[in-house]
Protein backbone atom coordinates (compact mmCIF):
# COMPACT_ATOMS: atom_id res chain seq x y z
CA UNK A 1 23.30 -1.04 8.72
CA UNK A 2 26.01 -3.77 8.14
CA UNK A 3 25.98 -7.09 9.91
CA UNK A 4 28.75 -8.82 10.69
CA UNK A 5 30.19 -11.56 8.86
CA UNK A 6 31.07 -14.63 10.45
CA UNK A 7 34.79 -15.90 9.95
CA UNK A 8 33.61 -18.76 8.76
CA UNK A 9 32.40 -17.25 5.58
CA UNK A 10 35.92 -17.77 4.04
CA UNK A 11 35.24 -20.58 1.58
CA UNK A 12 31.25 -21.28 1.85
CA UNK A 13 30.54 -19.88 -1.84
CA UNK A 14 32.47 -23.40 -3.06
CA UNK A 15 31.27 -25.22 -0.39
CA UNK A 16 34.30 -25.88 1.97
CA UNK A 17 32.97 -25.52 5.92
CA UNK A 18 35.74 -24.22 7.98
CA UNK A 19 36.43 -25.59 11.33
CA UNK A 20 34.80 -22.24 12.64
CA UNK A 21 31.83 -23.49 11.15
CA UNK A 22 31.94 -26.98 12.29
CA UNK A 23 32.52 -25.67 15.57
CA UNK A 24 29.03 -23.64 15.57
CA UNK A 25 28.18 -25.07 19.25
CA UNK A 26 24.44 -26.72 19.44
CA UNK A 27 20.89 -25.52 19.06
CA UNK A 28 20.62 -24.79 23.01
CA UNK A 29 24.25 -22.50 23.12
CA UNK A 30 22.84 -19.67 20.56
CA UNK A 31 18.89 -19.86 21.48
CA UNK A 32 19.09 -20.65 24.88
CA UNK A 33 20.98 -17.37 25.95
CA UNK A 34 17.75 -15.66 27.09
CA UNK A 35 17.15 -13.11 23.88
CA UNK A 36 15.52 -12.71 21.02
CA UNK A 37 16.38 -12.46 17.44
CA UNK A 38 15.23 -9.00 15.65
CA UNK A 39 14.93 -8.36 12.34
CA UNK A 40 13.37 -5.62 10.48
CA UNK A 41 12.12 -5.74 6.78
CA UNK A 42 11.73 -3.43 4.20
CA UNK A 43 8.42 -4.64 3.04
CA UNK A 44 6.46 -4.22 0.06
CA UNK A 45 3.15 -5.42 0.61
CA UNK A 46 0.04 -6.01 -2.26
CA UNK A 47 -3.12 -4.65 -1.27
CA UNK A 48 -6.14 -3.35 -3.50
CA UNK A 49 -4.67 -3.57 -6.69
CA UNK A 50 -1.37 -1.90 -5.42
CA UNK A 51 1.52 -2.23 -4.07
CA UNK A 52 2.13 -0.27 -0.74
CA UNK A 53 5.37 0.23 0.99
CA UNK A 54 5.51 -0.47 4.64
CA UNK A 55 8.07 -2.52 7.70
CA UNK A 56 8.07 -5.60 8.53
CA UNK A 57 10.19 -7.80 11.68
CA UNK A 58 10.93 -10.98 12.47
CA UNK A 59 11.05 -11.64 16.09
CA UNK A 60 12.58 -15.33 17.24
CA UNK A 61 12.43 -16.50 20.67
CA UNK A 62 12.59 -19.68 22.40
CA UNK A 63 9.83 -20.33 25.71
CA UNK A 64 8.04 -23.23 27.40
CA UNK A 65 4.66 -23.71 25.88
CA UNK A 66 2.13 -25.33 27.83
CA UNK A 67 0.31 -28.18 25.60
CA UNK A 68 -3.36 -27.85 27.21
CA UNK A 69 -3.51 -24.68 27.21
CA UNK A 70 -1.13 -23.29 23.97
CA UNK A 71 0.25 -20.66 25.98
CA UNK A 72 3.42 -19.52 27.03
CA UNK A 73 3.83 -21.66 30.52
CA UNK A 74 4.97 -19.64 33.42
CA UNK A 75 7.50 -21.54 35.29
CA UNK A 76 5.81 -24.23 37.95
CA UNK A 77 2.49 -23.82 36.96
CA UNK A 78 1.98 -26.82 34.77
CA UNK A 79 2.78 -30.65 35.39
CA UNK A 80 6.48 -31.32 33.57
CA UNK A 81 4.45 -33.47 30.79
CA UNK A 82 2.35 -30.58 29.77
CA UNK A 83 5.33 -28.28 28.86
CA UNK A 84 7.74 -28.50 26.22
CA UNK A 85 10.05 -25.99 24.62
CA UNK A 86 8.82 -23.99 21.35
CA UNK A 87 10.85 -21.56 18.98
CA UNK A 88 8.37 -18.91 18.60
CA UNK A 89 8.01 -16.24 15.75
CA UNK A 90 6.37 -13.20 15.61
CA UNK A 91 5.95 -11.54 12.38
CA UNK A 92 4.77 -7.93 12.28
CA UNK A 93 3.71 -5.99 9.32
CA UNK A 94 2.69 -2.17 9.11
CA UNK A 95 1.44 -0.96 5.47
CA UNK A 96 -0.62 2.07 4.44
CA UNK A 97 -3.66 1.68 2.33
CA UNK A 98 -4.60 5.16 1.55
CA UNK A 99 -5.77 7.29 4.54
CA UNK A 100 -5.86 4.10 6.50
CA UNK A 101 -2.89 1.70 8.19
CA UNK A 102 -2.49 -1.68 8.19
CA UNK A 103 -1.15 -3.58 11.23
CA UNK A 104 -1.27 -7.30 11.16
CA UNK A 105 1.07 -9.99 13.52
CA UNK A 106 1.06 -13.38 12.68
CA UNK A 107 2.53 -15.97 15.87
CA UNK A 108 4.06 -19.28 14.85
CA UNK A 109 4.90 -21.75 17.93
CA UNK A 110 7.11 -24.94 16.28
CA UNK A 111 7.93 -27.44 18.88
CA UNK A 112 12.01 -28.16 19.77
CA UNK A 113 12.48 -31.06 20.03
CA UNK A 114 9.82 -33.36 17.60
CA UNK A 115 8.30 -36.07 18.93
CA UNK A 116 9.25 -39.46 17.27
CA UNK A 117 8.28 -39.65 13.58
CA UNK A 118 7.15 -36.50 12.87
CA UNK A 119 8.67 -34.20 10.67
CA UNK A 120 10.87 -31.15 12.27
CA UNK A 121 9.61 -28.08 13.85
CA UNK A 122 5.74 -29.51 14.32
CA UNK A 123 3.35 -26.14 14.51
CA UNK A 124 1.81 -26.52 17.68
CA UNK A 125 -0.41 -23.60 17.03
CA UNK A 126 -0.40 -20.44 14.58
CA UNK A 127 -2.50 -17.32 15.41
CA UNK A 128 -2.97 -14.03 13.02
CA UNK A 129 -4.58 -11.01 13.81
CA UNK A 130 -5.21 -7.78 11.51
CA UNK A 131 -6.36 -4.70 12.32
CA UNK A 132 -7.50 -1.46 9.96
CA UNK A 133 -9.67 1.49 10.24
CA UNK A 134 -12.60 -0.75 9.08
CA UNK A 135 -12.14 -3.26 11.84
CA UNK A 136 -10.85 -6.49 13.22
CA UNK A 137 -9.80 -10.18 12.74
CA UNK A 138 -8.46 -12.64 14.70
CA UNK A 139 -7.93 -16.41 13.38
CA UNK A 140 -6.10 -19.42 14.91
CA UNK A 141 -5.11 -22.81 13.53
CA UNK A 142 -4.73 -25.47 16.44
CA UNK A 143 -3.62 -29.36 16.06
CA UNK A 144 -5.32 -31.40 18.03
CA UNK A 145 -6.45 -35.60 17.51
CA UNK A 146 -5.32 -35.93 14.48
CA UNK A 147 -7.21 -32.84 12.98
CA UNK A 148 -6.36 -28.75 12.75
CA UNK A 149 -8.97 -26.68 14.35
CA UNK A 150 -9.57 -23.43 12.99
CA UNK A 151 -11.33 -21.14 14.85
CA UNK A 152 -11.89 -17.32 13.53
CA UNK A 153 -13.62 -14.28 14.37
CA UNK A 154 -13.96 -11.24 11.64
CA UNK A 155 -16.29 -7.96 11.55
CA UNK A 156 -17.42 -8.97 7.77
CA UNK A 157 -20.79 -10.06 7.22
CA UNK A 158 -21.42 -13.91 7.63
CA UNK A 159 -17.44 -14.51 8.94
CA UNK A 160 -18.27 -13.09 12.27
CA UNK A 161 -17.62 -16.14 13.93
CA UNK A 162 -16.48 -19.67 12.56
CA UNK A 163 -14.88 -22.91 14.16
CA UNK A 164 -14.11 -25.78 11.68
CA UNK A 165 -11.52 -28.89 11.03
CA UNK A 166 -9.41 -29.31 8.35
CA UNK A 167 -7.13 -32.50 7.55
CA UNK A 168 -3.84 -32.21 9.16
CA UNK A 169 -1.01 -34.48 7.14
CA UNK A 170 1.44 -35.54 9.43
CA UNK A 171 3.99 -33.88 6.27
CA UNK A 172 1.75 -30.88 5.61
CA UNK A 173 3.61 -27.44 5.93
CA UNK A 174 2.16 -23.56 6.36
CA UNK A 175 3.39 -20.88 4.20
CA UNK A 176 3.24 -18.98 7.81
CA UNK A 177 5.98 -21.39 9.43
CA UNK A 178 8.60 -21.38 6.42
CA UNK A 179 10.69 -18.85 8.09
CA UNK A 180 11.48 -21.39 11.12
CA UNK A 181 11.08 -24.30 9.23
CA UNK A 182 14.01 -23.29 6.16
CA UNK A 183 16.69 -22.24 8.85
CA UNK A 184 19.35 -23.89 9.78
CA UNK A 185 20.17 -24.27 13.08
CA UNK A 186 23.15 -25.31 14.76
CA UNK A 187 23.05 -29.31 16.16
CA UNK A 188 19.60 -29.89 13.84
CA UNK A 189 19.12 -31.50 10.92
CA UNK A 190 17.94 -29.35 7.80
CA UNK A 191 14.65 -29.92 6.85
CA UNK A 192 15.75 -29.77 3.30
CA UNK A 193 19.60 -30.58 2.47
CA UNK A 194 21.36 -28.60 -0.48
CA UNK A 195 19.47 -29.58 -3.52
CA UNK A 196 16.44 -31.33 -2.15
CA UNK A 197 13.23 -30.71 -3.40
CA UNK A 198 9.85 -32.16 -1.77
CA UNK A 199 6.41 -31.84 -2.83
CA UNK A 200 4.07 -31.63 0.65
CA UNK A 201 0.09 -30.54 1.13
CA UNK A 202 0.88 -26.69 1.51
CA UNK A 203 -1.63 -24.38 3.51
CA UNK A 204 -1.75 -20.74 2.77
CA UNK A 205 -0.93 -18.08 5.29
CA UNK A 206 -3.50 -17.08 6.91
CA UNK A 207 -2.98 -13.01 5.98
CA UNK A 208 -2.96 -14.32 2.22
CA UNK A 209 -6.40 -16.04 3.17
CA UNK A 210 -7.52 -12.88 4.93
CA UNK A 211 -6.76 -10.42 1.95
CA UNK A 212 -8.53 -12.34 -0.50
CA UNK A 213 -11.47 -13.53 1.39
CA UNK A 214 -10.97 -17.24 0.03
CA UNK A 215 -12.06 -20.14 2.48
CA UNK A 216 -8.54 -21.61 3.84
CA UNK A 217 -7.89 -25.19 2.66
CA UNK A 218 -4.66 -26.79 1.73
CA UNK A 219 -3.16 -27.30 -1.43
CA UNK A 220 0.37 -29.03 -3.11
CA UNK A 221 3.73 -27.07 -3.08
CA UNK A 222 7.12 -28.00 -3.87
CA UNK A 223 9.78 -27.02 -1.75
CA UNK A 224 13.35 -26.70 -3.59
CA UNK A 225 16.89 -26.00 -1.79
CA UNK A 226 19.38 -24.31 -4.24
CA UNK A 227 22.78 -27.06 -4.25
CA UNK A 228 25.02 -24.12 -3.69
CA UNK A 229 24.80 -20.40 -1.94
CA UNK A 230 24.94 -17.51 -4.11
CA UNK A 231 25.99 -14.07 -2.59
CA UNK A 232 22.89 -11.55 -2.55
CA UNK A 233 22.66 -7.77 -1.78
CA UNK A 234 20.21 -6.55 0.91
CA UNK A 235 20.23 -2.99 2.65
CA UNK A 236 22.23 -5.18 5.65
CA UNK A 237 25.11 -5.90 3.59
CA UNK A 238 25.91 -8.48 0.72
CA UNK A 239 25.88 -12.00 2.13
CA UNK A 240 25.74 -15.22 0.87
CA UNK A 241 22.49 -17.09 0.98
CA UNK A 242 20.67 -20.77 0.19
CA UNK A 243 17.76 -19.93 -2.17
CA UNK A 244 14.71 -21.57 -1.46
CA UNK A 245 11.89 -22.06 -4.31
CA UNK A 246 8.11 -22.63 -3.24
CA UNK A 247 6.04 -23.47 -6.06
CA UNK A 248 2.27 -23.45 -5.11
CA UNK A 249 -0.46 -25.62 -7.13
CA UNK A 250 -2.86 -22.78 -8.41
CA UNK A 251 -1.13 -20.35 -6.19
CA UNK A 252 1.65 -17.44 -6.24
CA UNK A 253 5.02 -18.79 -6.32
CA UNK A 254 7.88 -17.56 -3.68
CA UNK A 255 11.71 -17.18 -3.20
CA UNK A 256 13.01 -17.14 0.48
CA UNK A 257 16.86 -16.56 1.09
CA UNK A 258 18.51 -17.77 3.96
CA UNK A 259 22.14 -16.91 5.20
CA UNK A 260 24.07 -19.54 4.59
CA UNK A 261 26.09 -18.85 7.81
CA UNK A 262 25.70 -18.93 11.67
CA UNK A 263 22.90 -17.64 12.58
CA UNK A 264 20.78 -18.27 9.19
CA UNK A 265 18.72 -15.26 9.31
CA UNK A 266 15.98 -14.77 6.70
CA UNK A 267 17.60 -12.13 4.28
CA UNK A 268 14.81 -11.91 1.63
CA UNK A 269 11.27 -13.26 0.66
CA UNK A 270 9.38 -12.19 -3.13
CA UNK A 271 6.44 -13.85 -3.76
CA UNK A 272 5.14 -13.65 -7.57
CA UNK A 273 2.05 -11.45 -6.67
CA UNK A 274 4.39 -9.02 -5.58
CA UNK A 275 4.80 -9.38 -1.70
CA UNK A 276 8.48 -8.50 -0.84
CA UNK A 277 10.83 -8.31 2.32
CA UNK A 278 14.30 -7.38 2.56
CA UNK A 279 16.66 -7.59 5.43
CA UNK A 280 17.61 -3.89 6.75
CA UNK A 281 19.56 -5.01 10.28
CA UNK A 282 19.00 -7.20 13.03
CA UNK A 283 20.09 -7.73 16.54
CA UNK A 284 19.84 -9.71 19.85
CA UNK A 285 18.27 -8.42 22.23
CA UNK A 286 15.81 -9.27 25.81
CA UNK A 287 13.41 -6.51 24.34
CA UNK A 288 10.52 -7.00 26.97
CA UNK A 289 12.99 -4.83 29.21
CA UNK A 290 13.18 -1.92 26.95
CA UNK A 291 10.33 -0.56 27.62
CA UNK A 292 11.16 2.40 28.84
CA UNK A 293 11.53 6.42 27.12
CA UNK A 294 14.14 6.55 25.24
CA UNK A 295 14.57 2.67 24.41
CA UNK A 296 13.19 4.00 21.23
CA UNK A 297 16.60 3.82 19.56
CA UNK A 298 17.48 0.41 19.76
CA UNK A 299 14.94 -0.02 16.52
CA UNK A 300 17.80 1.71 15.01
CA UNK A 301 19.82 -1.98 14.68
CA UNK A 302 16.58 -3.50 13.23
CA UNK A 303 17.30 -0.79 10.25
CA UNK A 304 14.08 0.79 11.87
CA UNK A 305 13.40 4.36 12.32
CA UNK A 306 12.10 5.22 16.26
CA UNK A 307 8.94 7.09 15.82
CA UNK A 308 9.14 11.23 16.11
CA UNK A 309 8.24 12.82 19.51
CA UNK A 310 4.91 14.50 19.14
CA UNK A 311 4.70 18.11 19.44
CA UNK A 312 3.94 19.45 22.69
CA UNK A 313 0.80 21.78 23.17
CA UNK A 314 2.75 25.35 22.88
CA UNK A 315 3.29 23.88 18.90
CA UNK A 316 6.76 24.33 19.50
């Protein structure tokens, strides 16, 4: 499926914005309107010693969060100080290992609107869950006085259940939140400007931690921004996109391209070890409505196939 390009495309590649561009609107006129950004991913996924196909999407929505309670907050139920908007991403995988599938989520909540002198897009709490034929995980990272709580429950021998701290540098970044946190948004501030690299303590995401059974601690990466976009060629259509670089101390190291036009969406992430997601299609879209038979074929704009009816009884 094809997505649009914006007008303002004419003249990025050599770096002239066009008034269209400049004229974006702020953060609050694209991801305030109610919906949700959808993306789905071709997905290439390294598990076992192999590398198994499978889907990924990207879901991005804003909500209040309540701060006590790191939940979505329902509308009057908590005190105005406790609640403060969050861009929230859910990030689905599905992959076959064998006889057996593979479906993990991983839940990023990045605060708005940062409080004063911290860095952009704070994690106010990440959250992963996998499950497979052999069982069940579930494992959560919360910030709280100064530290990051991680609390994790797992059906493998001596990880059933575990609650520890770990540091948390007021500069650290998870590999989890670099979808939200390498955007662009309109009315914000990049977190890294065309040809800025940083060096920051760098936490694995918590899947990677979970596939290889290694206790989660952070680490260094550096962070690069490419100076100029470079057109790339995803099953969505060719587009131009920033290239990001994240080289990991002892770790894999990734690519992540981002449109380099209104709205930014992630068109591609390759990590050394073989992990890969391409863009298919995306859409907006208030998808807690379409719930209903035959809403099946709006997956068709995430690039998605809707799942086959099952046979009925007569085996018809």
């Amino acid at each position: 499926m094809k997505l649009p390009v914006p007008a303002c495309l004419l003249g990025l590649l050599s770096m002239a914005v066009s008034p269209a561009c400049a004229a974006a609107g702020d953060f609050w006129s694209h991801w305030g309107d109610g919906r949700a950004e959808l993306a789905g991913y071709r997905l290439r996924q390294p598990r076992y010693g192999h590398l198994r196909d499978g889907t990924a999407v990207l879901i991005f929505v804003t909500e209040d969060m309540s701060d006590s309670l790191r939940v979505k907050a329902d509308p009057g139920r908590h005190p105005p100080t406790d609640v403060y908007p969050v861009l929230k991403l859910n990030w689905t995988r599905t992959f076959q290992t064998g006889i057996y599938p593979y479906h993990v989520m991983t839940s990023v909540f990045s605060r708005v609107d940062a409080p004063a002198g911290a860095r952009p897009w704070p994690v106010r709490k990440i959250s992963f869950s996998s499950q497979e034929w052999c069982g069940h995980v579930y494992h959560q990272l919360l910030p709280r006085g100064g530290k990051l709580i991680s609390q994790s429950h797992s059906y493998f021998d001596g990880e059933a259940d575990a609650e520890h701290e770990l540091p948390a540098p007021p500069d650290g970044v998870s590999e989890d939140e670099l979808p939200i946190l390498l955007r662009s948004y309109p009315g914000r501030t990049d977190y890294l400007s065309p040809g800025r690299s940083v060096t920051v303590p760098f936490l694995p995401a918590l899947l990677r931690v979970r596939l290889s059974h290694q206790p989660l601690r952070w680490t260094r990466a550096t962070l690069t921004r490419a100076v100029v976009p470079e057109e790339i060629a995803v099953p969505a259509g060719r587009l131009p996109a920033f290239r990001y670089t994240i080289s990991v101390e002892g770790g894999p190291s990734g690519t992540l391209h981002v449109e380099a036009v209104a709205p930014h969406r992630i068109l591609s992430w390759r990590w050394s070890d073989g992990e890969e997601g391409t863009l298919l299609g995306a859409t907006r879209l208030k998808y807690w409505e379409l719930s209903g038979p035959g809403q099946e074929r709006f997956l068709r704009q995430l690039g998605l196939h809707p799942p086959r009816p099952a046979a009925d009884s007569s085996g018809k």
